[in-house]
PDB file of N, CA and C in Angstrom:
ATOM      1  N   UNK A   1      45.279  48.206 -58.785  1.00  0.00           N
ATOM      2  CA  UNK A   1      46.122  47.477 -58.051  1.00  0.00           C
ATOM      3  C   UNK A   1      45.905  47.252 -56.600  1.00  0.00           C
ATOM      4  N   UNK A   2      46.386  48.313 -55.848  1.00  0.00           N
ATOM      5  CA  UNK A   2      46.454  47.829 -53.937  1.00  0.00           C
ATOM      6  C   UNK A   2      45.039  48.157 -53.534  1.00  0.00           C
ATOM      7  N   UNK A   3      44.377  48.764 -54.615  1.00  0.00           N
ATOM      8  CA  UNK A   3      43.140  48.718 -54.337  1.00  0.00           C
ATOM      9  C   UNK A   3      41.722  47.823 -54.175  1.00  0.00           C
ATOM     10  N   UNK A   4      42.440  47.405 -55.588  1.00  0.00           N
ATOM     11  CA  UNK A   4      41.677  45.962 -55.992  1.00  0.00           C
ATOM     12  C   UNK A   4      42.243  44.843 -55.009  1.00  0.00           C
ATOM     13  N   UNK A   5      43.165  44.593 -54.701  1.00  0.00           N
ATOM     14  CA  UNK A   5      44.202  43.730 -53.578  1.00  0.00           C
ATOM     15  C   UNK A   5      43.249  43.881 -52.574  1.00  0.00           C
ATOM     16  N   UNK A   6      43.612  45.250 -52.158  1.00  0.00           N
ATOM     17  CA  UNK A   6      42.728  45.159 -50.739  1.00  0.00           C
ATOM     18  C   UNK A   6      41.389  44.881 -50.173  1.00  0.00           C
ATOM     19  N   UNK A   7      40.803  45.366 -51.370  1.00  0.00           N
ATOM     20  CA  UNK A   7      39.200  45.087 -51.821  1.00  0.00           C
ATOM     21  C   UNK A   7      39.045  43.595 -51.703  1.00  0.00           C
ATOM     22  N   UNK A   8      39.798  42.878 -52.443  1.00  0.00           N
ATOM     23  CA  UNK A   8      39.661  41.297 -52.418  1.00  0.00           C
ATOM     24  C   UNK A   8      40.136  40.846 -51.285  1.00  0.00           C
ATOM     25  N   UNK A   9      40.740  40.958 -50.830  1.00  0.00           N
ATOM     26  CA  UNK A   9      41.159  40.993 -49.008  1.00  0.00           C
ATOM     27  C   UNK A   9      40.504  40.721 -48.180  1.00  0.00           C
ATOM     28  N   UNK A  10      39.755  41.726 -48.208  1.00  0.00           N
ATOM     29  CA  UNK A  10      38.384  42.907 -47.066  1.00  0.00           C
ATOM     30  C   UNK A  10      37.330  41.697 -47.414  1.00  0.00           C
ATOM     31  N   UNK A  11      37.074  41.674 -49.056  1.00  0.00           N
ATOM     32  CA  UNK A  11      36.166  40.383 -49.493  1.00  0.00           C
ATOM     33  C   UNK A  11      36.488  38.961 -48.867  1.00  0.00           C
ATOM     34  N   UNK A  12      37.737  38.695 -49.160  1.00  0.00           N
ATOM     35  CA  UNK A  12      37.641  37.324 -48.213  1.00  0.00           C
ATOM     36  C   UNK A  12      37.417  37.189 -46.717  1.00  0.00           C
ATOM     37  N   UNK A  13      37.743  38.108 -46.421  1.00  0.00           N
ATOM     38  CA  UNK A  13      38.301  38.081 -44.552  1.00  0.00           C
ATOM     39  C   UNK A  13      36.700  38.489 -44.542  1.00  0.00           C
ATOM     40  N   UNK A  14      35.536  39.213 -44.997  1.00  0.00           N
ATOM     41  CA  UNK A  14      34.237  39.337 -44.676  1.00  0.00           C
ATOM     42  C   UNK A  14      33.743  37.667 -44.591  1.00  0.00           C
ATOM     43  N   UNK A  15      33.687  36.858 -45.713  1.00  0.00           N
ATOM     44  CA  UNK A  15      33.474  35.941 -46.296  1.00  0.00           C
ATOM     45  C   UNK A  15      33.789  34.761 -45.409  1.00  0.00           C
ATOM     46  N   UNK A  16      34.569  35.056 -44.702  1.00  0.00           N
ATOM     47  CA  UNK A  16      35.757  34.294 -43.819  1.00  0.00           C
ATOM     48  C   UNK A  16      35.218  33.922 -42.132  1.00  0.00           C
ATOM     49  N   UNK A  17      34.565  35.637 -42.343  1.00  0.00           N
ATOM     50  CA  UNK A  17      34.047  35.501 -40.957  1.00  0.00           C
ATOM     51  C   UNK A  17      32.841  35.232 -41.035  1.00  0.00           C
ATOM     52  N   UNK A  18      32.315  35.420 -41.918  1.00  0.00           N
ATOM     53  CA  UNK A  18      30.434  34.869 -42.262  1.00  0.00           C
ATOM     54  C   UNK A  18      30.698  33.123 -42.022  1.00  0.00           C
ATOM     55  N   UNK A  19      31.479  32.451 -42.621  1.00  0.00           N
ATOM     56  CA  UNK A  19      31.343  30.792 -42.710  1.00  0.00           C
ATOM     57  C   UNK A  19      32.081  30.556 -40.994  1.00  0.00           C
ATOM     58  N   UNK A  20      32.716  31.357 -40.689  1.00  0.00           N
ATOM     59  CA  UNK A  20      32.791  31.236 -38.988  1.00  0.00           C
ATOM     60  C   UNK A  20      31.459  31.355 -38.386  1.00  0.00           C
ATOM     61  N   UNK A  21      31.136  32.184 -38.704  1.00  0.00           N
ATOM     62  CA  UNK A  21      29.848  33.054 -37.810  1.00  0.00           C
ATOM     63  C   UNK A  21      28.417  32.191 -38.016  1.00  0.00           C
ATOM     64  N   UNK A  22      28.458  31.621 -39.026  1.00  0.00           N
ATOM     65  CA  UNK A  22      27.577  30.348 -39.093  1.00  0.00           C
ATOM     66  C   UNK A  22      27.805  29.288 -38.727  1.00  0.00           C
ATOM     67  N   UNK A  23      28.926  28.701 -39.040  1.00  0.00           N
ATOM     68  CA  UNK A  23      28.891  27.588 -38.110  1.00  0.00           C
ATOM     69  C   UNK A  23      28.542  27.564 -36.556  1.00  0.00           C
ATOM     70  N   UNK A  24      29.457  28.582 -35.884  1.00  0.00           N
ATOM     71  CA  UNK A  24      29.556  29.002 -34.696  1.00  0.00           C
ATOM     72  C   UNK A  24      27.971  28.810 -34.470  1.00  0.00           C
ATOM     73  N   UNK A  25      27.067  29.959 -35.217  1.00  0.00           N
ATOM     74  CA  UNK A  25      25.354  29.807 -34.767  1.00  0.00           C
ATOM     75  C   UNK A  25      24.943  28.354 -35.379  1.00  0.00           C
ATOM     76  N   UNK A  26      25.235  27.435 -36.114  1.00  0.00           N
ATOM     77  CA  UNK A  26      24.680  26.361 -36.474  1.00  0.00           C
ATOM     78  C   UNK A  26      24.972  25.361 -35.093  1.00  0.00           C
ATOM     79  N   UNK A  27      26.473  25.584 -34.565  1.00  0.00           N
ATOM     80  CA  UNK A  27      26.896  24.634 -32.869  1.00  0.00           C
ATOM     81  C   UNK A  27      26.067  25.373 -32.255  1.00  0.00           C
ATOM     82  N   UNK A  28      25.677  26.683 -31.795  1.00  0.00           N
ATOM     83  CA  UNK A  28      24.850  26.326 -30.954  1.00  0.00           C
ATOM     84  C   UNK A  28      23.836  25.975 -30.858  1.00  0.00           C
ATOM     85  N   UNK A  29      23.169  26.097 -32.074  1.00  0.00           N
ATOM     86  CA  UNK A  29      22.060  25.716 -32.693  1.00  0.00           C
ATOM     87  C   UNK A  29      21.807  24.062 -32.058  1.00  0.00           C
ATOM     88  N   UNK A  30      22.919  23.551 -32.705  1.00  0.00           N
ATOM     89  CA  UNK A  30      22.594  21.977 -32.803  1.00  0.00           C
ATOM     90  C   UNK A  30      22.920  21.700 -30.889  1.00  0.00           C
ATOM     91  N   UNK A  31      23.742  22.742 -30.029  1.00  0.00           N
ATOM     92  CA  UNK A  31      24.073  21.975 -28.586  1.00  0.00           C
ATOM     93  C   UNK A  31      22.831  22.654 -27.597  1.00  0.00           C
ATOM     94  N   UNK A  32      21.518  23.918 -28.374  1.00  0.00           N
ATOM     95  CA  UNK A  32      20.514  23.608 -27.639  1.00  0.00           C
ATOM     96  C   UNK A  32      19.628  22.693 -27.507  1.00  0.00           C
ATOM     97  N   UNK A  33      19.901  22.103 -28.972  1.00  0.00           N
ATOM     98  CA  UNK A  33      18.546  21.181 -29.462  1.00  0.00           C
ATOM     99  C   UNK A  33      18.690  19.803 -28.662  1.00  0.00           C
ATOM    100  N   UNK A  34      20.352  19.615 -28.522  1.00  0.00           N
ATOM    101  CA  UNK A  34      20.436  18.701 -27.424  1.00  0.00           C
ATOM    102  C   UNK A  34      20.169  18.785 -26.347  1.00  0.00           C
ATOM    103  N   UNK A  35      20.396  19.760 -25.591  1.00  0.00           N
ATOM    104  CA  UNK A  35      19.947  20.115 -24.528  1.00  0.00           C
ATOM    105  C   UNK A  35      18.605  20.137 -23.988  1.00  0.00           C
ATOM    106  N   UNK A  36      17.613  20.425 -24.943  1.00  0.00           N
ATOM    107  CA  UNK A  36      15.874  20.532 -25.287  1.00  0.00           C
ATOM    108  C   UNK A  36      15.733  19.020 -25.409  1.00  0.00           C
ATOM    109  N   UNK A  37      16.687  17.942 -25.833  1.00  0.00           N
ATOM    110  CA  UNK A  37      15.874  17.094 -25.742  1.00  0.00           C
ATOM    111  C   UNK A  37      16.563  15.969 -24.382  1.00  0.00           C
ATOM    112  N   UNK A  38      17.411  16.475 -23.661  1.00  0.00           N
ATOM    113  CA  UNK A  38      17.598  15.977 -22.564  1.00  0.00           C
ATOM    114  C   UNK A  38      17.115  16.381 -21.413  1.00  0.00           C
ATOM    115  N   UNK A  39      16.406  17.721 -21.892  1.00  0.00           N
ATOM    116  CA  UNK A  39      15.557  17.889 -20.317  1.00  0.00           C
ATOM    117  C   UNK A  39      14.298  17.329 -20.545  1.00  0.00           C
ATOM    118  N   UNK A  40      13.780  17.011 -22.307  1.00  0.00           N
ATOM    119  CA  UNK A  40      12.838  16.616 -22.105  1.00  0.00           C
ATOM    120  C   UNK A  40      12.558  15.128 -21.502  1.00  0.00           C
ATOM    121  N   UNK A  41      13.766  14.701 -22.273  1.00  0.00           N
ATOM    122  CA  UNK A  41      14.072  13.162 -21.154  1.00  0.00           C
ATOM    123  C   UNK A  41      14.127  12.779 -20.385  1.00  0.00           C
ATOM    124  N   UNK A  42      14.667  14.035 -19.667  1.00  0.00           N
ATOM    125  CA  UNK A  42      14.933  13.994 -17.697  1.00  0.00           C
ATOM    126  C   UNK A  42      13.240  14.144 -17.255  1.00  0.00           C
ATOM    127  N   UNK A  43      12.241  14.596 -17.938  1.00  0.00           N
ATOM    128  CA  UNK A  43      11.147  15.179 -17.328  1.00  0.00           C
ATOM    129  C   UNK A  43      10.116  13.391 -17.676  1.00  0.00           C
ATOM    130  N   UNK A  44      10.514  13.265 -18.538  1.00  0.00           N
ATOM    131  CA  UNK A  44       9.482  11.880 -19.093  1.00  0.00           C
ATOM    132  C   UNK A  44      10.290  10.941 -17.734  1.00  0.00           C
ATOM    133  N   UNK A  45      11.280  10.841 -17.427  1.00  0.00           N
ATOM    134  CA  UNK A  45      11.993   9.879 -16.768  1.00  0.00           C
ATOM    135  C   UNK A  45      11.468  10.393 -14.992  1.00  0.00           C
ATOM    136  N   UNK A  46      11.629  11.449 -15.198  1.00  0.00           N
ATOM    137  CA  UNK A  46      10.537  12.102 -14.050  1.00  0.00           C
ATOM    138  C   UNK A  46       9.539  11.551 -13.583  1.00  0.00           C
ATOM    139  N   UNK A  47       8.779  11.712 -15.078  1.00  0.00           N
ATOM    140  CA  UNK A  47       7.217  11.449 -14.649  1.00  0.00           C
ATOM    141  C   UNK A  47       6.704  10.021 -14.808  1.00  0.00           C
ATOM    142  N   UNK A  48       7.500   9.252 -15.347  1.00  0.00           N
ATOM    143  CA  UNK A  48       7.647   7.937 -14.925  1.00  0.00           C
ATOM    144  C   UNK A  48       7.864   7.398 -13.335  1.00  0.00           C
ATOM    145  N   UNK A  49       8.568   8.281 -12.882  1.00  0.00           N
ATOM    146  CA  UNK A  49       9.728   7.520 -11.548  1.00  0.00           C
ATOM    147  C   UNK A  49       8.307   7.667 -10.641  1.00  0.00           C
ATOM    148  N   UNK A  50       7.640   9.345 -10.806  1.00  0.00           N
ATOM    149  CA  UNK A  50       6.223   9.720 -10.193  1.00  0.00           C
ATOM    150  C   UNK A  50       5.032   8.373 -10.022  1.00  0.00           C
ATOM    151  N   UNK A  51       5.049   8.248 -11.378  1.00  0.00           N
ATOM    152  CA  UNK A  51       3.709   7.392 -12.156  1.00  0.00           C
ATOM    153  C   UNK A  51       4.307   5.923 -11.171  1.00  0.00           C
ATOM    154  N   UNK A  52       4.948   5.426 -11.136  1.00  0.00           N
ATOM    155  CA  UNK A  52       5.599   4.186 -10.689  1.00  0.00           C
ATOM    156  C   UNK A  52       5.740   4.506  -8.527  1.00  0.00           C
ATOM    157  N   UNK A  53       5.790   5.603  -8.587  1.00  0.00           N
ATOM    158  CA  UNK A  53       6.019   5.707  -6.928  1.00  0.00           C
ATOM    159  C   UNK A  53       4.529   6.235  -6.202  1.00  0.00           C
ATOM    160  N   UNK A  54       3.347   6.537  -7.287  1.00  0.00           N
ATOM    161  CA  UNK A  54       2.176   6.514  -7.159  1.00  0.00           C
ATOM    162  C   UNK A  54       1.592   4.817  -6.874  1.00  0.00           C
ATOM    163  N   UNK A  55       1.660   4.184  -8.447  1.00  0.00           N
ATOM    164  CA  UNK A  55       1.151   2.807  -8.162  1.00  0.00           C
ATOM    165  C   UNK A  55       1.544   1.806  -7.306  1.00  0.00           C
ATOM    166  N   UNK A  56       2.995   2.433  -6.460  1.00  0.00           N
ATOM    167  CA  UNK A  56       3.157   1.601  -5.479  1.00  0.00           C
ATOM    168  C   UNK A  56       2.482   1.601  -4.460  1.00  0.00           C
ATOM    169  N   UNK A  57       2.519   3.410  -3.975  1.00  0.00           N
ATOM    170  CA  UNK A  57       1.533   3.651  -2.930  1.00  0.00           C
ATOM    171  C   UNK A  57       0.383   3.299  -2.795  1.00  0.00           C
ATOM    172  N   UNK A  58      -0.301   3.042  -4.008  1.00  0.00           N
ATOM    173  CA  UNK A  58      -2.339   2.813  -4.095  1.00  0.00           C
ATOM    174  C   UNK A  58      -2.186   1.254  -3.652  1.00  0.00           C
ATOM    175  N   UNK A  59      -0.895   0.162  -3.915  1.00  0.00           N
ATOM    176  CA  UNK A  59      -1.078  -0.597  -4.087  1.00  0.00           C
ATOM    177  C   UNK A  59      -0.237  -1.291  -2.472  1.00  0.00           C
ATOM    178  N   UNK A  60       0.175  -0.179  -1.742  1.00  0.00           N
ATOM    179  CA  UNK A  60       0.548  -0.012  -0.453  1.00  0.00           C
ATOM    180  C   UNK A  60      -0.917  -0.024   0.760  1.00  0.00           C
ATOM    181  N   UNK A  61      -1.924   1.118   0.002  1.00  0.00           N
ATOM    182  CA  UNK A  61      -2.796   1.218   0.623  1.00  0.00           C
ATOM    183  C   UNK A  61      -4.093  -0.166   0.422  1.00  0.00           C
ATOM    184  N   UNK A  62      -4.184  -0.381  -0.347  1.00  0.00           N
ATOM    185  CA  UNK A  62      -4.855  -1.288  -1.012  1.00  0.00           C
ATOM    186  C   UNK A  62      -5.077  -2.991  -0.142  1.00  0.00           C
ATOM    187  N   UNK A  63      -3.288  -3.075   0.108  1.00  0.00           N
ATOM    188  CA  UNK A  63      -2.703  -3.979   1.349  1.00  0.00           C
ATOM    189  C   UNK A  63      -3.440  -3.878   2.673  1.00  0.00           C
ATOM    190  N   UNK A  64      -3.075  -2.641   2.838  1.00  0.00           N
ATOM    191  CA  UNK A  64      -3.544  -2.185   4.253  1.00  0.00           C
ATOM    192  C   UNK A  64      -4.721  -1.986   4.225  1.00  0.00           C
ATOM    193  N   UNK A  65      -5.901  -1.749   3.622  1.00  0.00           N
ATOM    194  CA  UNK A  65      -6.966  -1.746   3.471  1.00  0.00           C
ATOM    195  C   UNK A  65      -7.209  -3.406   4.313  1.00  0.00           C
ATOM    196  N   UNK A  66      -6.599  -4.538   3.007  1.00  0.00           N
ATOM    197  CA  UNK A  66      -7.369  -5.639   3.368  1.00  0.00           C
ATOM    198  C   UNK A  66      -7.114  -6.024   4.950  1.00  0.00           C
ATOM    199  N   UNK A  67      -5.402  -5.831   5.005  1.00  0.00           N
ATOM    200  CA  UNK A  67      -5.256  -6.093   6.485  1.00  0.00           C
ATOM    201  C   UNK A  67      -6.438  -5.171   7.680  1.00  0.00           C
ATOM    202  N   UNK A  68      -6.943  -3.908   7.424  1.00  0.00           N
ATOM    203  CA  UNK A  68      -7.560  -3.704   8.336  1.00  0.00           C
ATOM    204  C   UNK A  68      -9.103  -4.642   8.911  1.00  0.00           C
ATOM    205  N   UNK A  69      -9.482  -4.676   7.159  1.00  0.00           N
ATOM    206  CA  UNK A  69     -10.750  -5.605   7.085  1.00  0.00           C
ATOM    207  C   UNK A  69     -10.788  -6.450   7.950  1.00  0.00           C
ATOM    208  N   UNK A  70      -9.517  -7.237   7.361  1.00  0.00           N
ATOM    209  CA  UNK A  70      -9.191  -8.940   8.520  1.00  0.00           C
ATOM    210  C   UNK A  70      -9.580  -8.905   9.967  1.00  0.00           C
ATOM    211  N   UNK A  71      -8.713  -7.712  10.169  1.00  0.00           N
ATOM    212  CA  UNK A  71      -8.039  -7.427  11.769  1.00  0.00           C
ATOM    213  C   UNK A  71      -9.709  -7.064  12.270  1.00  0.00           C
ATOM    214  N   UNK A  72     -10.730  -6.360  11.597  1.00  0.00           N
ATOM    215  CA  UNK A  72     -12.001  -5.782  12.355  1.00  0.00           C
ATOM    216  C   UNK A  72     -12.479  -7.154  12.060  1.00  0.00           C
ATOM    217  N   UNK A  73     -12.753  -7.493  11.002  1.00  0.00           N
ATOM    218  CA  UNK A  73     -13.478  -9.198  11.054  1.00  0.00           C
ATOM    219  C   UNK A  73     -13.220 -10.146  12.199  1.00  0.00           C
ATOM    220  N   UNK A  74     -11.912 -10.455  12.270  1.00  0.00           N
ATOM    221  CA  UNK A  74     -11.734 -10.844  13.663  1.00  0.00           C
ATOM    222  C   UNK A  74     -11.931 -10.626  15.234  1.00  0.00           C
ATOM    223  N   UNK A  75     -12.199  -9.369  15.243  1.00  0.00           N
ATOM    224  CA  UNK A  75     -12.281  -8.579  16.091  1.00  0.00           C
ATOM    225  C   UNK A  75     -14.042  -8.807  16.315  1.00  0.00           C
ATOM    226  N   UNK A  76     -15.090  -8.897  15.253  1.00  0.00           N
ATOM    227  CA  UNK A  76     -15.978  -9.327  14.872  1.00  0.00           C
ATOM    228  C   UNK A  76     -16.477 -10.610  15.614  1.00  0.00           C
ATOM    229  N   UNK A  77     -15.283 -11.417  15.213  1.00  0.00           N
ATOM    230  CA  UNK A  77     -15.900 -12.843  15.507  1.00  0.00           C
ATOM    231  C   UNK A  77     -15.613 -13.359  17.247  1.00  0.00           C
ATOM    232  N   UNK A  78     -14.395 -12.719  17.829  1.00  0.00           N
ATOM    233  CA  UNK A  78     -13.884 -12.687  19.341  1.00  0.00           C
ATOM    234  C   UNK A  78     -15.128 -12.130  19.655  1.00  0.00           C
ATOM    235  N   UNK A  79     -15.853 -11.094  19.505  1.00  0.00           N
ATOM    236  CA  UNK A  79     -16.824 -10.526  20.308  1.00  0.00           C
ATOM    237  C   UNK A  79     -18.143 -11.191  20.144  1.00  0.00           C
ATOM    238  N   UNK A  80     -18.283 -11.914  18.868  1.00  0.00           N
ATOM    239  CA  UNK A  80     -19.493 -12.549  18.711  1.00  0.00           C
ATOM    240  C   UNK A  80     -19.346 -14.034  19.388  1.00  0.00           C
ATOM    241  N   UNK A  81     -18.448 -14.720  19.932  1.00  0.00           N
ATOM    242  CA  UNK A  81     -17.778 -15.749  20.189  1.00  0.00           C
ATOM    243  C   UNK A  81     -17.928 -15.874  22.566  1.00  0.00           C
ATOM    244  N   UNK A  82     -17.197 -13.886  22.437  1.00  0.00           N
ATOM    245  CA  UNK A  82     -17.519 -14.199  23.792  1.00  0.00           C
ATOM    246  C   UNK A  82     -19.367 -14.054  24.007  1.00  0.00           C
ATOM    247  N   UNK A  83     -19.805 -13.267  23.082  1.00  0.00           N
ATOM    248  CA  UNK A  83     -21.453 -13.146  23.355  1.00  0.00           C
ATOM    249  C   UNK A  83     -21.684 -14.317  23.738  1.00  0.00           C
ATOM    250  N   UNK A  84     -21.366 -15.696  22.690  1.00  0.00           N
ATOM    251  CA  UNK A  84     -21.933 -17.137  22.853  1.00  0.00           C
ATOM    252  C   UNK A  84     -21.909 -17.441  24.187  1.00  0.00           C
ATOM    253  N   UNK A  85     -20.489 -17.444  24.225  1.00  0.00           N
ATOM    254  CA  UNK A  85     -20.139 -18.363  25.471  1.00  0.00           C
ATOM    255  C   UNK A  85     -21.094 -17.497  26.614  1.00  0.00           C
ATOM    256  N   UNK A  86     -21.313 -15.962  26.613  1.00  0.00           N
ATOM    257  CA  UNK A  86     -21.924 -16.012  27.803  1.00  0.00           C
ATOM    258  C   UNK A  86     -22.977 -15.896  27.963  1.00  0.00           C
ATOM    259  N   UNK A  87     -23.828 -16.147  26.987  1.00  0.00           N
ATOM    260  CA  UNK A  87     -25.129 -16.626  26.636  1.00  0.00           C
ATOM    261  C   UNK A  87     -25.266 -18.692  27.066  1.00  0.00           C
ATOM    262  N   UNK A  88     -24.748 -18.634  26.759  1.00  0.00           N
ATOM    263  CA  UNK A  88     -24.101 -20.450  27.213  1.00  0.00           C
ATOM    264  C   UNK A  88     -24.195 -20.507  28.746  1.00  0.00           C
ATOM    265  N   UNK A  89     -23.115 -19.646  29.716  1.00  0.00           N
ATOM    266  CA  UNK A  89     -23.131 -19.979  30.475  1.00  0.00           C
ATOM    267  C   UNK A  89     -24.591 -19.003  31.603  1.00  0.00           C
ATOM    268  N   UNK A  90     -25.064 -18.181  30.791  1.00  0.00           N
ATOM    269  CA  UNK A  90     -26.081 -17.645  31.464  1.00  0.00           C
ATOM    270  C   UNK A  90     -27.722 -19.025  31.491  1.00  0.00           C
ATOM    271  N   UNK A  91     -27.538 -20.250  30.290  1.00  0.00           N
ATOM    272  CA  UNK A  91     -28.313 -21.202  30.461  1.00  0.00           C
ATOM    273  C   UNK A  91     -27.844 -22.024  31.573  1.00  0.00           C
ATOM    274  N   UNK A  92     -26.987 -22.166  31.573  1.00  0.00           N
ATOM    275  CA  UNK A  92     -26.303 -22.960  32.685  1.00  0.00           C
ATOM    276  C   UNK A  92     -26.462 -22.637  33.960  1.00  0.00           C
ATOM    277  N   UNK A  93     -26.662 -21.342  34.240  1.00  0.00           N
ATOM    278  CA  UNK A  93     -26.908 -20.533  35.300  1.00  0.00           C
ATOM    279  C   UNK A  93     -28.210 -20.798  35.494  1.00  0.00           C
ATOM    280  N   UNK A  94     -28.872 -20.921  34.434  1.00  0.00           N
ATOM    281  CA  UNK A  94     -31.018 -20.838  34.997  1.00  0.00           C
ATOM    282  C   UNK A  94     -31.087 -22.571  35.013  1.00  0.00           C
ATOM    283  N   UNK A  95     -30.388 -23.104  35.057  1.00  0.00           N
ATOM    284  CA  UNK A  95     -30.380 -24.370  35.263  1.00  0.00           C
ATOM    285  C   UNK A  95     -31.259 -25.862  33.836  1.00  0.00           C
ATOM    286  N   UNK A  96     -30.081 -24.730  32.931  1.00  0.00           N
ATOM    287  CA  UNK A  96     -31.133 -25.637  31.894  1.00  0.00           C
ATOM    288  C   UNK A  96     -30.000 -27.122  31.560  1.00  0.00           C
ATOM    289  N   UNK A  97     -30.397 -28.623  31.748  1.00  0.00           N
ATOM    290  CA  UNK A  97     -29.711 -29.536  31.372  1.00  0.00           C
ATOM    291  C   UNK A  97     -28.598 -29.238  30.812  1.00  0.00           C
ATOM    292  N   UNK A  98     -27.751 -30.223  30.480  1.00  0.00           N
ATOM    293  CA  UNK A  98     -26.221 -29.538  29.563  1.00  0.00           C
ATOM    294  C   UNK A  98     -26.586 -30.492  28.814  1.00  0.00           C
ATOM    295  N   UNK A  99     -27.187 -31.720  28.750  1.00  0.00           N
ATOM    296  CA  UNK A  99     -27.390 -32.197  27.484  1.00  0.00           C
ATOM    297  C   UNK A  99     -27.957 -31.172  25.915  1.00  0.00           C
ATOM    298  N   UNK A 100     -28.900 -30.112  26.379  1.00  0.00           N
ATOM    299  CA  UNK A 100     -29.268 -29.006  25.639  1.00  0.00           C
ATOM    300  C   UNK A 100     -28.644 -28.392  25.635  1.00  0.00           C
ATOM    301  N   UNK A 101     -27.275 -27.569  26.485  1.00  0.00           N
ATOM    302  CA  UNK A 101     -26.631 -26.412  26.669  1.00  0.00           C
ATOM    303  C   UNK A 101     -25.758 -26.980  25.646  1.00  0.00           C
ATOM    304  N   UNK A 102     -25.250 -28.386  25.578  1.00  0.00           N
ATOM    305  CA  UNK A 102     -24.000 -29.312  24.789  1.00  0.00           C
ATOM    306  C   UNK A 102     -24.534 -28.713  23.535  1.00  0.00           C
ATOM    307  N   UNK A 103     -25.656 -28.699  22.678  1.00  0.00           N
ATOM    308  CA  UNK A 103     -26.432 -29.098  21.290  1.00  0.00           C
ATOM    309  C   UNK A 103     -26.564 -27.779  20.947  1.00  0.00           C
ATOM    310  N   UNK A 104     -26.649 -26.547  21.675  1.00  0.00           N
ATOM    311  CA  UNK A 104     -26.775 -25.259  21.540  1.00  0.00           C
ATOM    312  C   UNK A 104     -25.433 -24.782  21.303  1.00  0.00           C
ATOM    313  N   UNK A 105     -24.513 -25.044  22.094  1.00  0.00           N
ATOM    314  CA  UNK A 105     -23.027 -24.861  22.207  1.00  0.00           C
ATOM    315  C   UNK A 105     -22.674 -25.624  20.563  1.00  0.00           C
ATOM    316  N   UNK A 106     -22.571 -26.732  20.458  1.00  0.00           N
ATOM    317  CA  UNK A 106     -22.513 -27.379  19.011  1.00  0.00           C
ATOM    318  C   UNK A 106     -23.289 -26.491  17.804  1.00  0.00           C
ATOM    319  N   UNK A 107     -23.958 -25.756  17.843  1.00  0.00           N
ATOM    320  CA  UNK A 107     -24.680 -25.200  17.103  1.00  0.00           C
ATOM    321  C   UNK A 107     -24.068 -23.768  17.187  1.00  0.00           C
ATOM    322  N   UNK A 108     -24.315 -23.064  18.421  1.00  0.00           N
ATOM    323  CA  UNK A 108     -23.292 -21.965  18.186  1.00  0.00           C
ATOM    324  C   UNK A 108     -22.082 -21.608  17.829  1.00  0.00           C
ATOM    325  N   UNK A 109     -21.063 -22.816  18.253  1.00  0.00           N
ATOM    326  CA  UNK A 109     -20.012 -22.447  17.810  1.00  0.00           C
ATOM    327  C   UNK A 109     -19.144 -22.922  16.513  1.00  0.00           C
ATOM    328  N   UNK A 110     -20.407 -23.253  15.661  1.00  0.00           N
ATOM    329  CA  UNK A 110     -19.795 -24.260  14.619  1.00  0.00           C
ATOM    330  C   UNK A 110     -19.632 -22.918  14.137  1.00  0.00           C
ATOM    331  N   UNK A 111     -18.621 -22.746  12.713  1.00  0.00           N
ATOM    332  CA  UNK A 111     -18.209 -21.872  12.153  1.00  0.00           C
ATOM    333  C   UNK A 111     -19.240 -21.513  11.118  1.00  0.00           C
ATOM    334  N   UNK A 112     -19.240 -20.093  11.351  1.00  0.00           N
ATOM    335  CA  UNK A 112     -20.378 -19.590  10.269  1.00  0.00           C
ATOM    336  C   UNK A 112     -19.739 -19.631   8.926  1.00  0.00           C
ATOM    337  N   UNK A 113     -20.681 -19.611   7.863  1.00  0.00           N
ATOM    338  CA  UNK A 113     -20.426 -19.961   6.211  1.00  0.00           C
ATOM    339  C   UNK A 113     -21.143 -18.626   6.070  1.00  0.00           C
ATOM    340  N   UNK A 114     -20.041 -18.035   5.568  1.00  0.00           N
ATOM    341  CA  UNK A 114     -19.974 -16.605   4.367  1.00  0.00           C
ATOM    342  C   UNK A 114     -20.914 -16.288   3.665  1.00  0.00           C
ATOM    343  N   UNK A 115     -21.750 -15.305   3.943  1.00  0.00           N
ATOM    344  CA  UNK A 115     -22.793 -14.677   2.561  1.00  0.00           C
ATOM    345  C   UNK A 115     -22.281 -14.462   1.415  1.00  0.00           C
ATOM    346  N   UNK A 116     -20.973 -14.209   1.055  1.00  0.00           N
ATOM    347  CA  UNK A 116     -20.189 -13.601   0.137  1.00  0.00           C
ATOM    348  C   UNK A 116     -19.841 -14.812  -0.480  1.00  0.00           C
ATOM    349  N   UNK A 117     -20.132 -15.022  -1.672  1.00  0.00           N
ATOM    350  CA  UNK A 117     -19.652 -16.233  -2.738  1.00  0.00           C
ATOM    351  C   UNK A 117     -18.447 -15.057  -3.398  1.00  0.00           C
ATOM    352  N   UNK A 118     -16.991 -16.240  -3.580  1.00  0.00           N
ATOM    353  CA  UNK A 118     -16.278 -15.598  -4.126  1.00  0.00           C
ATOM    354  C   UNK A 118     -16.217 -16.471  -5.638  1.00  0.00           C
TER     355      UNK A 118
END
């Protein structure tokens, strides 16, 4: 009787707390796995934001690269420009005609054409 009662009791209330005690470990089970895959998300979204704030920069420098080119090219041609002129006026000085100084000047300062085929 109160034996068997109690026995079956003890049996359920064990039984009772096992299908608690699993679920309980199955939630946390299932709220790390979420968790595992939102940091892995946060880290891909990471290394995206990285990958994207890299190719801006190369493509920052890349800019500035050409602008420096320009800026020395020019810098290039002012200095090769005053050479002329004072090569020009150093003929002028030894007293050479200006009909020739004119044809030299026309010749020097026509714009040079690029070695570089694009």
């Amino acid at each position: 009787g109160i034996n068997a009662e109690y026995g079956k009791q003890w049996y359920q209330r064990r039984v009772r707390e096992a299908v608690v005690s699993t679920q309980s470990t199955g939630e946390v089970k299932d709220r790390e796995a979420r968790s595992k895959k939102l940091h892995h998300a946060e880290e891909v979204r990471k290394q995206i934001k990285e990958k994207e704030k890299d190719m801006i920069h190369s493509r920052q420098m890349f800019f500035e690269e050409g602008i420096k080119l320009d800026q020395e090219a020019q810098e290039r041609r002012r200095r090769l420009d005053e050479i002329k002129k004072k090569k020009l006026d150093e003929l002028q000085g030894a007293g050479v005609p200006t009909k020739y100084i004119n044809e030299v000047a026309r010749r020097a300062m026509k714009p040079q054409t690029s070695l570089i085929t694009h």
